[in-house]
Protein backbone atom coordinates (compact mmCIF):
# COMPACT_ATOMS: atom_id res chain seq x y z
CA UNK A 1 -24.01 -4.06 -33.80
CA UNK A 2 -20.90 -6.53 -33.68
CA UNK A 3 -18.39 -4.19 -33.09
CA UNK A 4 -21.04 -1.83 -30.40
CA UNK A 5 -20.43 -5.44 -28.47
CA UNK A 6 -16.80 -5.81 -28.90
CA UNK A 7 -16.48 -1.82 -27.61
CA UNK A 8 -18.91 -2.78 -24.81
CA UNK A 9 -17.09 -6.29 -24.16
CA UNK A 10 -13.35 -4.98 -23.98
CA UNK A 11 -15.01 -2.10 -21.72
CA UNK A 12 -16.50 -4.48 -19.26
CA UNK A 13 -12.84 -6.06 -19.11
CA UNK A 14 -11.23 -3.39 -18.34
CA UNK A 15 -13.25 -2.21 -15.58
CA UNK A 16 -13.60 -5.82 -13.78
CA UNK A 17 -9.90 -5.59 -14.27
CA UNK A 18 -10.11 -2.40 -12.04
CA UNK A 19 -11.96 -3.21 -9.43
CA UNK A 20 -9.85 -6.34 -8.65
CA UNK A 21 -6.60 -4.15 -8.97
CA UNK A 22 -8.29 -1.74 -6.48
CA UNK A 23 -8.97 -5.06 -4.64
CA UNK A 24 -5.72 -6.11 -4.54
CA UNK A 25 -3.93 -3.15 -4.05
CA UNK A 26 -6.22 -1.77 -0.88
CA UNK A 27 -4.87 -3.53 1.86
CA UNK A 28 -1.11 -2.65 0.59
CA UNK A 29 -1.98 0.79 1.22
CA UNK A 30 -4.18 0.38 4.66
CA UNK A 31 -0.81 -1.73 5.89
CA UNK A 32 1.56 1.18 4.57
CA UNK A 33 -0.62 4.27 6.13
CA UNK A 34 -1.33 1.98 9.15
CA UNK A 35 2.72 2.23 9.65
CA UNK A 36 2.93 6.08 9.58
CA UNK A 37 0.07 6.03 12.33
CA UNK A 38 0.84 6.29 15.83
CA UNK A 39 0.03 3.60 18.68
CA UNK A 40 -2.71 5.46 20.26
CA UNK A 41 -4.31 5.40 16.14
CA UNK A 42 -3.26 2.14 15.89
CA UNK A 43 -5.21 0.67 18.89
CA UNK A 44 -8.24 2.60 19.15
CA UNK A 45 -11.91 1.73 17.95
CA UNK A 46 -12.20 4.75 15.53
CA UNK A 47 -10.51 3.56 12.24
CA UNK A 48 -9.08 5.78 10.14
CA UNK A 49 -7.78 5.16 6.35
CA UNK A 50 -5.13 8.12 6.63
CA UNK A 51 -3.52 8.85 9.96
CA UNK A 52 -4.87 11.78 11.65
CA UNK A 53 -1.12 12.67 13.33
CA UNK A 54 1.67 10.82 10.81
CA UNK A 55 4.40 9.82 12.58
CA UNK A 56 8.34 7.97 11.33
CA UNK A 57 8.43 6.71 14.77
CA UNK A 58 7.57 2.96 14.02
CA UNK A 59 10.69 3.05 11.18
CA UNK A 60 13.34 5.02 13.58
CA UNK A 61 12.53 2.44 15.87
CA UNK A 62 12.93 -0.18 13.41
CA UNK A 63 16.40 1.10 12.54
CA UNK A 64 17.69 1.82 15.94
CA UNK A 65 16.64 -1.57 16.84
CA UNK A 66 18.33 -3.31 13.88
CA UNK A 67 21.26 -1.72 12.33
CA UNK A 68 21.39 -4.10 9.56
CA UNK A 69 18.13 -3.18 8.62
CA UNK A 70 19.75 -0.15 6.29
CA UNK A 71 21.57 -2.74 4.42
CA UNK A 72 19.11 -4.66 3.71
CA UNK A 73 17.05 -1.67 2.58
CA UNK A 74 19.83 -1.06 -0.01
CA UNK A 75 19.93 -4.28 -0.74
CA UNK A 76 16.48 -3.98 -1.96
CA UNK A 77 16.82 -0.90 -3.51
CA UNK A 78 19.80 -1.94 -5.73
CA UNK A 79 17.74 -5.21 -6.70
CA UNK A 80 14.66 -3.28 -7.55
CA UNK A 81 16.93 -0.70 -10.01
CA UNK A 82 18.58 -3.39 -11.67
């Protein structure tokens, strides 16, 4: 019976540990599909998880508006790798 309690305990653990991964981890994802959405998907009072239309439009802005901005995504990628 101990060890039907240990299985049951470690199993309990591991799914509480889960859940507050999934916790943690969903608004990560709502802010990174959010980005591939459009304005008009963005600002309207239907929400959506996964944009309906995906668009790069937010990042080409981004880098037109910013040329530095590829630097310091390189920056970030060499940090990352090493």
């Amino acid at each position: 019976m101990s060890r039907l309690r240990g299985r049951v305990r470690v199993w309990l653990i591991y799914a509480f540990a889960a859940a507050l991964s999934i916790l943690f981890l969903l608004p990560l994802v709502w802010v990174l599909s959010t980005s591939f959405k459009p304005n008009t998907e963005i600002y309207t009072t239907h929400m959506r998880f996964w944009p309906k239309h995906p668009t790069l439009g937010h990042y080409l802005g981004l880098v037109a508006a910013l040329p530095q901005f590829r630097g310091y995504i390189f920056n970030s990628v060499i940090v990352t790798v090493l």
